[in-house]
N, C-alpha and C. Protein backbone atom coordinates (compact mmCIF):
# COMPACT_ATOMS: atom_id res chain seq x y z
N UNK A 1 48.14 142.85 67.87
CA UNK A 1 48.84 142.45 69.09
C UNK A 1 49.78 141.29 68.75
N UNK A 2 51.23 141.33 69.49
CA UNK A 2 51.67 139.76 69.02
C UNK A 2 51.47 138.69 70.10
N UNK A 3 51.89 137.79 69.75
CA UNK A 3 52.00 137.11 70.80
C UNK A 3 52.67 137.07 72.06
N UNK A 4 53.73 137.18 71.93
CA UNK A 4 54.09 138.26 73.60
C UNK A 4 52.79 138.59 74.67
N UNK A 5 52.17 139.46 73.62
CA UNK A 5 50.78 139.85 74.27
C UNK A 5 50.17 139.52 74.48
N UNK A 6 49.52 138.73 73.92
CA UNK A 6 48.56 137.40 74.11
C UNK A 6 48.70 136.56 75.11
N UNK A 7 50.08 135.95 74.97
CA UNK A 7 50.32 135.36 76.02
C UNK A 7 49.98 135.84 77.57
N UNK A 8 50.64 136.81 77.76
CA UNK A 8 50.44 137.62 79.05
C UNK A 8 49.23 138.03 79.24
N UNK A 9 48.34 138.21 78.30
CA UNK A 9 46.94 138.15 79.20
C UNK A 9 46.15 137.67 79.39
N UNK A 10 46.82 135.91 78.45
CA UNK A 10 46.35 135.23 79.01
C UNK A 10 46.62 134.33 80.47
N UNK A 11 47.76 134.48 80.56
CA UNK A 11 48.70 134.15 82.03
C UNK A 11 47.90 135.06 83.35
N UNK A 12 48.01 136.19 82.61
CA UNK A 12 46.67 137.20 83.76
C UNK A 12 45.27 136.40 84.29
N UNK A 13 44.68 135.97 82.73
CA UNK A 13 43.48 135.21 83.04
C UNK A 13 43.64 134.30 83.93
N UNK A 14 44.23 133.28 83.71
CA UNK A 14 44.50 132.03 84.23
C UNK A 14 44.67 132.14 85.88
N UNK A 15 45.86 133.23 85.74
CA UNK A 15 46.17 133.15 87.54
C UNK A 15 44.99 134.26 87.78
N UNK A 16 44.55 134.83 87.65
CA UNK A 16 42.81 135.31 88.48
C UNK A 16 42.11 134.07 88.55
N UNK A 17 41.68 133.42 87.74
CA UNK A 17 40.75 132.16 87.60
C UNK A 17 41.16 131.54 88.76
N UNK A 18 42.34 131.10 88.44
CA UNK A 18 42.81 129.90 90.20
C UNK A 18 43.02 130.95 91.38
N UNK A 19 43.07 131.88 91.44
CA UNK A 19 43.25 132.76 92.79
C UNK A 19 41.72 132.71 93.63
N UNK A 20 40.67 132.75 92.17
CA UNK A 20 39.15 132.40 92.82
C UNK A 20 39.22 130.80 93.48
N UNK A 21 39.40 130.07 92.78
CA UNK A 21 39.19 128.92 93.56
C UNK A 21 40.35 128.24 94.71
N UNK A 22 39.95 127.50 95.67
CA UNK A 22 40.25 127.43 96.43
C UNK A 22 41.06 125.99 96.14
N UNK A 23 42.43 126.23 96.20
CA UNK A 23 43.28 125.32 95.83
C UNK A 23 43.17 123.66 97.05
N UNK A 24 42.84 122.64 96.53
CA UNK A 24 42.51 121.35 96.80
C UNK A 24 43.89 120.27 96.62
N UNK A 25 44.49 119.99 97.05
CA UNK A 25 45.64 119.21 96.56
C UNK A 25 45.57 117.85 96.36
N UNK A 26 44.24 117.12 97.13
CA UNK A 26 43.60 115.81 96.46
C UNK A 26 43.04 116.02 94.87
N UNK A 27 42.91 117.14 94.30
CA UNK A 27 42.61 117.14 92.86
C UNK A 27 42.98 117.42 92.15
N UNK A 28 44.65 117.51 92.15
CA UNK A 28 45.41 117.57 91.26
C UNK A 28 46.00 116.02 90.95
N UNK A 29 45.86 116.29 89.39
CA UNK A 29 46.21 114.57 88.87
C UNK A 29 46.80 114.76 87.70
N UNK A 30 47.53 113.94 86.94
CA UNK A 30 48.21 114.12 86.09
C UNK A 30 47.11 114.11 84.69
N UNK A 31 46.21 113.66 85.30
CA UNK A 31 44.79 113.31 84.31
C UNK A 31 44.94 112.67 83.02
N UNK A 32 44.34 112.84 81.69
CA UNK A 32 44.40 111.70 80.65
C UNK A 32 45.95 112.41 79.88
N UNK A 33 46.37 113.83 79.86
CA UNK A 33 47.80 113.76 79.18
C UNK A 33 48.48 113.21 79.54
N UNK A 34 48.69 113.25 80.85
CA UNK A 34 49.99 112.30 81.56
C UNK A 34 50.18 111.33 81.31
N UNK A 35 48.67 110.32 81.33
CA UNK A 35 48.62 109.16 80.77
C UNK A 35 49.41 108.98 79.46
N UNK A 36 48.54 110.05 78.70
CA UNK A 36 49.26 109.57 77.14
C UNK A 36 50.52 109.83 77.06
N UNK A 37 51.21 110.95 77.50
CA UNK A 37 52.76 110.86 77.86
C UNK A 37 53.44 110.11 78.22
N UNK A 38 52.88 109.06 79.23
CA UNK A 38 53.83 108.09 79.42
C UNK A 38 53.38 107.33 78.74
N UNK A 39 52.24 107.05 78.45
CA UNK A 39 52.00 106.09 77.60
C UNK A 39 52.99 105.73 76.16
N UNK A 40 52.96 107.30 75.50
CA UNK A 40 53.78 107.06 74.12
C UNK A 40 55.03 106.89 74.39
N UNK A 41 55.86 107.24 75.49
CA UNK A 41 56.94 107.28 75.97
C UNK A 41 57.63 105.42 76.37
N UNK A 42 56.41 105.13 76.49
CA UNK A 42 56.41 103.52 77.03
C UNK A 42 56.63 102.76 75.89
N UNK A 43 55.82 103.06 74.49
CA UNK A 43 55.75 102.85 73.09
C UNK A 43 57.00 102.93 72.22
N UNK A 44 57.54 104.66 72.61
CA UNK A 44 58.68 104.79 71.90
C UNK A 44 60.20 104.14 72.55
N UNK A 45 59.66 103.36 73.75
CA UNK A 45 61.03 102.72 74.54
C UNK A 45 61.45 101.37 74.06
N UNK A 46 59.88 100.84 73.84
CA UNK A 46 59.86 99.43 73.40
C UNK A 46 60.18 99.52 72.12
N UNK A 47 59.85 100.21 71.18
CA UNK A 47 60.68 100.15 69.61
C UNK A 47 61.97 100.52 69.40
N UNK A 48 62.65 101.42 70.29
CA UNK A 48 63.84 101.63 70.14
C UNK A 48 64.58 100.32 71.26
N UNK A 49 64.21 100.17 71.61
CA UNK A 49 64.37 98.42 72.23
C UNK A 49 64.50 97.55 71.33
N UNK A 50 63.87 97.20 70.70
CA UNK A 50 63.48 96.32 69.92
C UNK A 50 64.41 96.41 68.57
N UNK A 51 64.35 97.78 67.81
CA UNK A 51 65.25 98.06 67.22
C UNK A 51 66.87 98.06 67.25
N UNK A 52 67.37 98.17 68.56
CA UNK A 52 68.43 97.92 69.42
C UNK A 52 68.77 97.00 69.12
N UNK A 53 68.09 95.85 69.68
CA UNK A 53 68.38 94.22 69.81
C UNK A 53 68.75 93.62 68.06
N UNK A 54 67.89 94.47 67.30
CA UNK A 54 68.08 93.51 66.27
C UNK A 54 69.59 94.80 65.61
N UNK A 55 69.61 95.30 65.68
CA UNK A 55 70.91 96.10 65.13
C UNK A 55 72.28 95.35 66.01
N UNK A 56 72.27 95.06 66.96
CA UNK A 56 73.53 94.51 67.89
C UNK A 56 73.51 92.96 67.51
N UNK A 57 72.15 92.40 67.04
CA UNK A 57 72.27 90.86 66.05
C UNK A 57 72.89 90.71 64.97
N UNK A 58 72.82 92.26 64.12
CA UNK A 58 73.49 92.05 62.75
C UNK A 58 74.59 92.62 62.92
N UNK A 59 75.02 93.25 64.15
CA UNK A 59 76.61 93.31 63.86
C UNK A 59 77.03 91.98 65.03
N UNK A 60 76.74 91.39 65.41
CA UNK A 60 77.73 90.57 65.75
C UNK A 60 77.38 89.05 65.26
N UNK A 61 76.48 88.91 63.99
CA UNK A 61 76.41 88.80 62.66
C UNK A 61 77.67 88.62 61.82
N UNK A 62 77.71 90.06 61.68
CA UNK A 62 78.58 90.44 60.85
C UNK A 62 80.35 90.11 60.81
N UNK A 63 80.41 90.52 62.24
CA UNK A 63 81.39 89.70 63.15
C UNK A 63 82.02 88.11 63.20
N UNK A 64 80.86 87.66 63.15
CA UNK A 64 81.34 86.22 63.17
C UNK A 64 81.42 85.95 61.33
N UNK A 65 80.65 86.37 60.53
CA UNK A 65 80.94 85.76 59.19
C UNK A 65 82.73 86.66 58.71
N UNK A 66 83.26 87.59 59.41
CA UNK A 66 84.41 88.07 59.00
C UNK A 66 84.98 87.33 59.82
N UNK A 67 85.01 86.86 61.09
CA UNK A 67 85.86 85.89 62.08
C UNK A 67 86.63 84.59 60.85
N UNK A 68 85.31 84.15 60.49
CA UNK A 68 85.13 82.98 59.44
C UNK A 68 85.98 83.33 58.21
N UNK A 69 85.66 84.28 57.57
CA UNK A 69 86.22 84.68 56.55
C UNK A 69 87.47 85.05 56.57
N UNK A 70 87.91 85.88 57.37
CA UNK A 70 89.90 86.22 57.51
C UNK A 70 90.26 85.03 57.53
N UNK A 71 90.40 83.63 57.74
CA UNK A 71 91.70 82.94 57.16
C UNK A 71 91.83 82.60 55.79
N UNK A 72 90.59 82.49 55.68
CA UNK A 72 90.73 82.23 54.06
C UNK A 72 90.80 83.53 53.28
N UNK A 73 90.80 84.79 53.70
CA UNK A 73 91.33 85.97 52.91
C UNK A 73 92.50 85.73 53.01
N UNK A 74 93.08 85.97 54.11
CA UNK A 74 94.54 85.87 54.73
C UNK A 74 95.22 84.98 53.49
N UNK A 75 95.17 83.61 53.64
CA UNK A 75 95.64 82.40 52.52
C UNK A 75 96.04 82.96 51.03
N UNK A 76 94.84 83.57 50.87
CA UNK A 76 94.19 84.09 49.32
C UNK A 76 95.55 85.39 49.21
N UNK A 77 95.68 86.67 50.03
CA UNK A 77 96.57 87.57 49.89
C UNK A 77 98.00 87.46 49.36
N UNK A 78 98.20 85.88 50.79
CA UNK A 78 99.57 85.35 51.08
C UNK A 78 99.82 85.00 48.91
N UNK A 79 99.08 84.20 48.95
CA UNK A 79 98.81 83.55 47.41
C UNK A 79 99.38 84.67 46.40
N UNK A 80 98.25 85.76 46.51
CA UNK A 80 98.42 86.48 45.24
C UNK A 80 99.76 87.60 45.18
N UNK A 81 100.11 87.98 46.69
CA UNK A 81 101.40 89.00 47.15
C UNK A 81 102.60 88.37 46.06
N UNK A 82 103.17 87.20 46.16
CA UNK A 82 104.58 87.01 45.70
C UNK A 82 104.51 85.70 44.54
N UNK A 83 103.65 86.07 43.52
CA UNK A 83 103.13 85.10 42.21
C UNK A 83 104.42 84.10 41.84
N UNK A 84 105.55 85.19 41.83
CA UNK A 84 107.11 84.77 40.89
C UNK A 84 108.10 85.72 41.59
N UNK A 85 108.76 85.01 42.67
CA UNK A 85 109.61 85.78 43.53
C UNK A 85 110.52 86.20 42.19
N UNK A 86 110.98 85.40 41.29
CA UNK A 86 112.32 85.58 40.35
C UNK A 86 111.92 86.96 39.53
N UNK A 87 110.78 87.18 39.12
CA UNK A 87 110.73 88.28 38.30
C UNK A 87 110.56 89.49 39.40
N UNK A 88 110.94 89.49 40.05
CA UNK A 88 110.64 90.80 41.03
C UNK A 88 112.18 91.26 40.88
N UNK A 89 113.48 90.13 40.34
CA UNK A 89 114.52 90.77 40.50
C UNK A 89 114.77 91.99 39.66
């Protein structure tokens, strides 16, 4: 049998099973998966949080030590561009 099949009889099972009992709507609960669903969900928010914060530190990090650094590249370029204007003739 494949699964296709399987599936469907077990979907058969299931809805006979609850057709016997008498549906209660105070006892439906999200019960302990839900929990852990949000739970890990709560977990994986705070590390990609966390991870966030420090990635947006090292680029604007990064930012300020090039802020710093372009004039004195700038200087350095100006410097090395035109060594001996005369031999360029």
């Amino acid at each position: 049998m494949t699964f296709v099949t399987h599936a469907a009889q077990l979907t058969t099972l299931l809805a006979e099973a609850a057709e016997k009992e008498p549906f209660d709507p105070n006892k439906v609960t999200p019960g302990v998966g839900g929990f852990l669903v949000v739970a890990l969900l709560a977990i994986a928010l705070f590390f990609l949080g966390f991870d966030m914060v420090r990635r947006l530190r090292r680029a604007k990090y990064r930012a300020e030590i090039q802020e710093a650094a372009a004039p004195v590249s700038d200087e350095a370029d100006a410097g090395e561009a035109d060594p001996r204007p005369e031999a360029q003739q």
